[in-house]
PDB file of N, CA and C in Angstrom:
ATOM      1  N   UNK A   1      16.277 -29.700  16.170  1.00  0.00           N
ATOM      2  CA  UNK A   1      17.223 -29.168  17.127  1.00  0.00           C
ATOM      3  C   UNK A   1      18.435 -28.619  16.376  1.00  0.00           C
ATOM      4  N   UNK A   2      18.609 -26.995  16.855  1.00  0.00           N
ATOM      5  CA  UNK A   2      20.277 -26.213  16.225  1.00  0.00           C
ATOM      6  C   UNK A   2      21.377 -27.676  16.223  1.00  0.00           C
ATOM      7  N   UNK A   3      22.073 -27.404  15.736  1.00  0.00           N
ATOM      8  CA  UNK A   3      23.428 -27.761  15.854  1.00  0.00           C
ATOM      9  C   UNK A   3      24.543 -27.264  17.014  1.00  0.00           C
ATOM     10  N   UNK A   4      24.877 -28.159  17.713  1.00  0.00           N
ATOM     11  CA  UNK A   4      25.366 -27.279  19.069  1.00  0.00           C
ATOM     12  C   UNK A   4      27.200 -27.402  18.544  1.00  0.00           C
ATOM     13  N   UNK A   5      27.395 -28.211  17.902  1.00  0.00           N
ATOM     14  CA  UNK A   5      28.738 -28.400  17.884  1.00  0.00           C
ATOM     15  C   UNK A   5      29.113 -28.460  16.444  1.00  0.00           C
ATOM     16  N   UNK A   6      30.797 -28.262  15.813  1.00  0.00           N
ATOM     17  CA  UNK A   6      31.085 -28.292  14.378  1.00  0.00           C
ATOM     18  C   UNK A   6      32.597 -29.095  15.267  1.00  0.00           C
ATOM     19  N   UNK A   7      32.766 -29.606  13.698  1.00  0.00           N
ATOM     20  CA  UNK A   7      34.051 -30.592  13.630  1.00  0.00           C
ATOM     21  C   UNK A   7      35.199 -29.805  13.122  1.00  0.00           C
ATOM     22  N   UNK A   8      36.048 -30.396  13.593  1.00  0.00           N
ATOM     23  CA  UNK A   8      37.467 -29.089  13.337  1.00  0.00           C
ATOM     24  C   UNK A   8      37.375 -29.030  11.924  1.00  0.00           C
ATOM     25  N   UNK A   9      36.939 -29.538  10.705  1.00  0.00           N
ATOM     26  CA  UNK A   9      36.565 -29.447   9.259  1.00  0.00           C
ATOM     27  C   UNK A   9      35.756 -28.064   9.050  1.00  0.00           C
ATOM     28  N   UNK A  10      34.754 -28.166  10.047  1.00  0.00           N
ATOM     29  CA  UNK A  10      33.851 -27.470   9.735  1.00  0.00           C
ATOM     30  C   UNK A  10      34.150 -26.084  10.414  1.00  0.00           C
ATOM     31  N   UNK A  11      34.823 -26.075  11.487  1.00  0.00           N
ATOM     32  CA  UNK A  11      35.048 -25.138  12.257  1.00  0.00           C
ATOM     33  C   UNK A  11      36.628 -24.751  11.333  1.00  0.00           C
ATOM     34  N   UNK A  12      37.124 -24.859  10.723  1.00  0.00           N
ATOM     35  CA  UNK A  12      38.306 -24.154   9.551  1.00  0.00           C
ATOM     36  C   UNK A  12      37.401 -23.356   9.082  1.00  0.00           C
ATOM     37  N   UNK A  13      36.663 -24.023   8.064  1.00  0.00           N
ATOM     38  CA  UNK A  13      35.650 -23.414   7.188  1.00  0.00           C
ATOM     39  C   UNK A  13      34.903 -22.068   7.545  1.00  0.00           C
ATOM     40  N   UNK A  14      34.261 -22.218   8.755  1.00  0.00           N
ATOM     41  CA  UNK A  14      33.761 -21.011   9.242  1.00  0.00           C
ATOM     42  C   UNK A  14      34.568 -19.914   9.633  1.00  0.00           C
ATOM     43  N   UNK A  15      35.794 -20.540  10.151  1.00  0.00           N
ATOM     44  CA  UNK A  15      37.038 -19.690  10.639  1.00  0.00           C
ATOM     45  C   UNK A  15      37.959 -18.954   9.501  1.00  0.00           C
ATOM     46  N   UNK A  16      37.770 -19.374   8.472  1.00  0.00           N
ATOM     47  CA  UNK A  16      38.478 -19.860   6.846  1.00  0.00           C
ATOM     48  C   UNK A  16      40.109 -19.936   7.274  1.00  0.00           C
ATOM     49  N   UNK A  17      39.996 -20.359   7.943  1.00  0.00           N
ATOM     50  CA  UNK A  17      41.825 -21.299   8.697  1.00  0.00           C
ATOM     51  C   UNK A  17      41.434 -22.613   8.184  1.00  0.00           C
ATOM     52  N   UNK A  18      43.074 -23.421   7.760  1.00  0.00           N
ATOM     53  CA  UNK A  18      43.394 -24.516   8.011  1.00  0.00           C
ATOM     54  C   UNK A  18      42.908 -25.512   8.949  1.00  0.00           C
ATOM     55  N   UNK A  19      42.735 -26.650   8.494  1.00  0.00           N
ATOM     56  CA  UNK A  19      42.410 -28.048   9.500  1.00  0.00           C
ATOM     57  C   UNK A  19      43.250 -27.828  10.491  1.00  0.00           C
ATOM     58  N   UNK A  20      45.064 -27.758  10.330  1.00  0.00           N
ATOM     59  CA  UNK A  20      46.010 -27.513  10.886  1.00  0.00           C
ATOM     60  C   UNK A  20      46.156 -26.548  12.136  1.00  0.00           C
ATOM     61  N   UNK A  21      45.696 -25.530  11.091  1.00  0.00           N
ATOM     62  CA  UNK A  21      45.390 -24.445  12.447  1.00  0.00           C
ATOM     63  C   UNK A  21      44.422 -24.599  13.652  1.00  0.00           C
ATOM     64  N   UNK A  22      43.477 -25.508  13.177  1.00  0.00           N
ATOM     65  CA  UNK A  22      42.415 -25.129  14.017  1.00  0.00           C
ATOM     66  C   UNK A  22      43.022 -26.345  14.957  1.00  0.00           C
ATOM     67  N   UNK A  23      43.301 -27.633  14.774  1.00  0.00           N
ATOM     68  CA  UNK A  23      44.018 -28.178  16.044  1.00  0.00           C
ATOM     69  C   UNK A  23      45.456 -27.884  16.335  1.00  0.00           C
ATOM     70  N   UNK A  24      46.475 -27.062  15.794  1.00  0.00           N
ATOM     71  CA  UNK A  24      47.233 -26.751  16.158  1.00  0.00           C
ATOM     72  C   UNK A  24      47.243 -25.656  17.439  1.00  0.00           C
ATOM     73  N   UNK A  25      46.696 -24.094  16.448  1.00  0.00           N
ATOM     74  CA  UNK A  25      46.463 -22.874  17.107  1.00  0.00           C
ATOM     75  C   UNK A  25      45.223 -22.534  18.055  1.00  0.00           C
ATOM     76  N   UNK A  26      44.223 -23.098  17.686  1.00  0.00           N
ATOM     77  CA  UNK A  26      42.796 -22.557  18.405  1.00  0.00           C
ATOM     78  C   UNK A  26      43.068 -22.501  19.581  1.00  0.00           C
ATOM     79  N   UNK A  27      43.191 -24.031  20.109  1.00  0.00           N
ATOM     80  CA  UNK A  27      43.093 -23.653  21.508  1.00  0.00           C
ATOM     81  C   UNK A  27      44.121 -22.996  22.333  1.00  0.00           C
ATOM     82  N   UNK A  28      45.215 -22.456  21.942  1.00  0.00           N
ATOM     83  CA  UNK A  28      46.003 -21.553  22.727  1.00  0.00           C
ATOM     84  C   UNK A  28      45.046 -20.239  22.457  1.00  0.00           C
ATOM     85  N   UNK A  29      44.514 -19.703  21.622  1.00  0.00           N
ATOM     86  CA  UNK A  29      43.907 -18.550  21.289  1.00  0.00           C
ATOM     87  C   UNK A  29      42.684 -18.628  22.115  1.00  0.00           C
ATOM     88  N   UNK A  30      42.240 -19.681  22.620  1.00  0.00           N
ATOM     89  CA  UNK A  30      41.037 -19.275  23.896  1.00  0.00           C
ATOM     90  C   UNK A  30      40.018 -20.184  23.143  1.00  0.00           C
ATOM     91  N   UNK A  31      39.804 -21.059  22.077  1.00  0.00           N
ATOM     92  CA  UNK A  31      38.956 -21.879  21.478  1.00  0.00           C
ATOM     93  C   UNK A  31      39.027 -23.107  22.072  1.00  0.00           C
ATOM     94  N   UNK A  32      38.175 -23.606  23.167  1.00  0.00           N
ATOM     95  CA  UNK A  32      38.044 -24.849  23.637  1.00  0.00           C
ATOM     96  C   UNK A  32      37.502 -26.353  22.735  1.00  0.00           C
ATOM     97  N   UNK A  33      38.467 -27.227  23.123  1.00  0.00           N
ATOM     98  CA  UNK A  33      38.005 -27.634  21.805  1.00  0.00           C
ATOM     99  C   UNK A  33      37.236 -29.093  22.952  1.00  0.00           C
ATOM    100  N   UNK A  34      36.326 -30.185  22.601  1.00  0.00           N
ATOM    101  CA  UNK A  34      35.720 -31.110  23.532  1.00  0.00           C
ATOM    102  C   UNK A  34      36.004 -32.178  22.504  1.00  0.00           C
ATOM    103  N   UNK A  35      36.278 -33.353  23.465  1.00  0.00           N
ATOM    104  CA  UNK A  35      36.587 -34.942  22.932  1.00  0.00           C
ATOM    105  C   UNK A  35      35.553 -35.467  23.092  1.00  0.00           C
ATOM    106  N   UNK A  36      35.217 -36.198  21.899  1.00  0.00           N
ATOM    107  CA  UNK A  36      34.339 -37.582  22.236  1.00  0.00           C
ATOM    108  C   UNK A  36      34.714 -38.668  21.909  1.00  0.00           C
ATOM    109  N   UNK A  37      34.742 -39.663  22.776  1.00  0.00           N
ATOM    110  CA  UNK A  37      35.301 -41.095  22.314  1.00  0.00           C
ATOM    111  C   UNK A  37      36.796 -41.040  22.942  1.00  0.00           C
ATOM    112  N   UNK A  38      37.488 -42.449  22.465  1.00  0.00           N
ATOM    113  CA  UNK A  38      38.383 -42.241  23.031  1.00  0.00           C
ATOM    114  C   UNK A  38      39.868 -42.893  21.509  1.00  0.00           C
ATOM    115  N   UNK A  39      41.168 -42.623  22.579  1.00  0.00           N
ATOM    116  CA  UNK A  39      42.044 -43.109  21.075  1.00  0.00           C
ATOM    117  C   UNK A  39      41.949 -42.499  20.055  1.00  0.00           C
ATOM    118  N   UNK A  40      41.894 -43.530  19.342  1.00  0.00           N
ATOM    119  CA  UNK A  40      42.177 -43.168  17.689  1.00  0.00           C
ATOM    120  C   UNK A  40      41.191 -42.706  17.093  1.00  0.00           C
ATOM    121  N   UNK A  41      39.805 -43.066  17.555  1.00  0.00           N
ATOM    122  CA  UNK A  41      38.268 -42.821  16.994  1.00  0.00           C
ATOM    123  C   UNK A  41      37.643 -41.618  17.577  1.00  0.00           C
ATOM    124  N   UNK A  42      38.527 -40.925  18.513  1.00  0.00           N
ATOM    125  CA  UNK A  42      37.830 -39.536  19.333  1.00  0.00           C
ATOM    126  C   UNK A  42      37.808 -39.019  18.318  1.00  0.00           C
ATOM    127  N   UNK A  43      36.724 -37.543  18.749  1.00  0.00           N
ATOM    128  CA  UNK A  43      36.431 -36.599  17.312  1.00  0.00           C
ATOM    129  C   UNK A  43      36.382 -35.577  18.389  1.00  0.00           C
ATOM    130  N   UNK A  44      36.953 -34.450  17.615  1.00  0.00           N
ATOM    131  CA  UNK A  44      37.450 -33.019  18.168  1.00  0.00           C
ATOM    132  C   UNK A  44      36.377 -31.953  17.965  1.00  0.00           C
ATOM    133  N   UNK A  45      35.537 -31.226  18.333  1.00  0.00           N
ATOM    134  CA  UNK A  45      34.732 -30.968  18.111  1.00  0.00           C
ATOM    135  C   UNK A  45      34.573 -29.192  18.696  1.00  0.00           C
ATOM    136  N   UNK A  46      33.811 -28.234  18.457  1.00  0.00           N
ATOM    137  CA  UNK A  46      34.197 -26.554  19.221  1.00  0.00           C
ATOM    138  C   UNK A  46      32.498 -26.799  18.988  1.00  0.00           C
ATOM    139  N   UNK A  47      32.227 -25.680  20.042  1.00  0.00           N
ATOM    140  CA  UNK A  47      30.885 -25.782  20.998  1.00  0.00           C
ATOM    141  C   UNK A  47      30.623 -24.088  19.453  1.00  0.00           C
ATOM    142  N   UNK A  48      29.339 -24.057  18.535  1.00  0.00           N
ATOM    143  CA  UNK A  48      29.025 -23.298  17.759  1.00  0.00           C
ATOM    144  C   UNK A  48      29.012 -21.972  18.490  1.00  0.00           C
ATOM    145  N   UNK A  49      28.489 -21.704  19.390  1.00  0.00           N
ATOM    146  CA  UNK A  49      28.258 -20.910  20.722  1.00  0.00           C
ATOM    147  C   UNK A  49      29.765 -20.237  21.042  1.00  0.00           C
ATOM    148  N   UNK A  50      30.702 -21.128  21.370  1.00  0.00           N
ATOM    149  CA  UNK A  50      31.813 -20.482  21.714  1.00  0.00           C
ATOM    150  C   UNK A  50      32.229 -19.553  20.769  1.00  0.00           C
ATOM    151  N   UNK A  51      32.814 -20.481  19.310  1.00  0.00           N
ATOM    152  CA  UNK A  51      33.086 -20.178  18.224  1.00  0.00           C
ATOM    153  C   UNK A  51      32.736 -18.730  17.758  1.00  0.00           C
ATOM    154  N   UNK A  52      31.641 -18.745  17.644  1.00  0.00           N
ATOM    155  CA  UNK A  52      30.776 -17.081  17.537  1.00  0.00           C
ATOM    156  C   UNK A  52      30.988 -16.185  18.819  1.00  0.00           C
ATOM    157  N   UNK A  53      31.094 -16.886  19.610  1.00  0.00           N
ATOM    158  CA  UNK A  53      31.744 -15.353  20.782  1.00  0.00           C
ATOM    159  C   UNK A  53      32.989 -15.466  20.422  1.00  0.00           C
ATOM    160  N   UNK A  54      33.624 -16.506  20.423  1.00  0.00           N
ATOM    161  CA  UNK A  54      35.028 -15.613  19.967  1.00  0.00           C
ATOM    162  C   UNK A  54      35.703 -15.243  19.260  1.00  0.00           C
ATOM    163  N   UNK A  55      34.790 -15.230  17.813  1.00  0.00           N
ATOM    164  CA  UNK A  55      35.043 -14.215  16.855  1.00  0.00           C
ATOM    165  C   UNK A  55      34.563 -12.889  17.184  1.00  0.00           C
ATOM    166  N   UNK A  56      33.450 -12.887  17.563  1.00  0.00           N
ATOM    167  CA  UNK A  56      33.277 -11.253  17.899  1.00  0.00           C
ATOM    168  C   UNK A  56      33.876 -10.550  18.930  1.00  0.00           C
ATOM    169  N   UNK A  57      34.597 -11.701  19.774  1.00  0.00           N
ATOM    170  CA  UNK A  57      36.282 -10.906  20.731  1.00  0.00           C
ATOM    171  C   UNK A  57      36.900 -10.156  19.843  1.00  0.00           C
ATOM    172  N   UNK A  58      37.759 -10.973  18.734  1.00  0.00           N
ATOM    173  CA  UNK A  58      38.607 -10.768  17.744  1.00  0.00           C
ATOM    174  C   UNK A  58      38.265  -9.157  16.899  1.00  0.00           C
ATOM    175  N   UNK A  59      37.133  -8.421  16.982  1.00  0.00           N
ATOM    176  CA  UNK A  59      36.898  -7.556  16.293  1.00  0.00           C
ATOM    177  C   UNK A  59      38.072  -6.742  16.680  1.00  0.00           C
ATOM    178  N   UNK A  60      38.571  -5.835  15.903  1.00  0.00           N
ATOM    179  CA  UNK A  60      39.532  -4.596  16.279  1.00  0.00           C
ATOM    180  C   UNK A  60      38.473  -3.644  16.728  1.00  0.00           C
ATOM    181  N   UNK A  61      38.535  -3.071  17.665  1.00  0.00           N
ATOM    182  CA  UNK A  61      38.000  -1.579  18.061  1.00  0.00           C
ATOM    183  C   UNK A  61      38.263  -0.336  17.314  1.00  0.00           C
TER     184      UNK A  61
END
């Protein structure tokens, strides 16, 4: 089974942004980000799917 989800680590990387950025900035920029768990042990996670549509928003025309 694909990989449906990346960790804000992984989702920098692909983005080549900062850890920082990606929970700072993403989600004002339209990047939904999903919790699992709760507290201190939740993990932040972006749907691979989204991620790739909304880089190809971002293209300049």
């Amino acid at each position: 089974m694909a990989t449906q989800f990346m960790n804000v680590r992984e989702t920098a990387e692909y983005l080549n942004m900062s850890v920082a950025w990606v929970y700072r900035d993403a989600p004002a920029l339209g990047l939904t980000p999903y919790k699992f768990g709760r507290g201190r042990n939740a993990k932040i996670q972006f749907r691979v799917s989204e991620v790739q549509a909304w880089v190809k928003q971002q293209k300049l025309g």
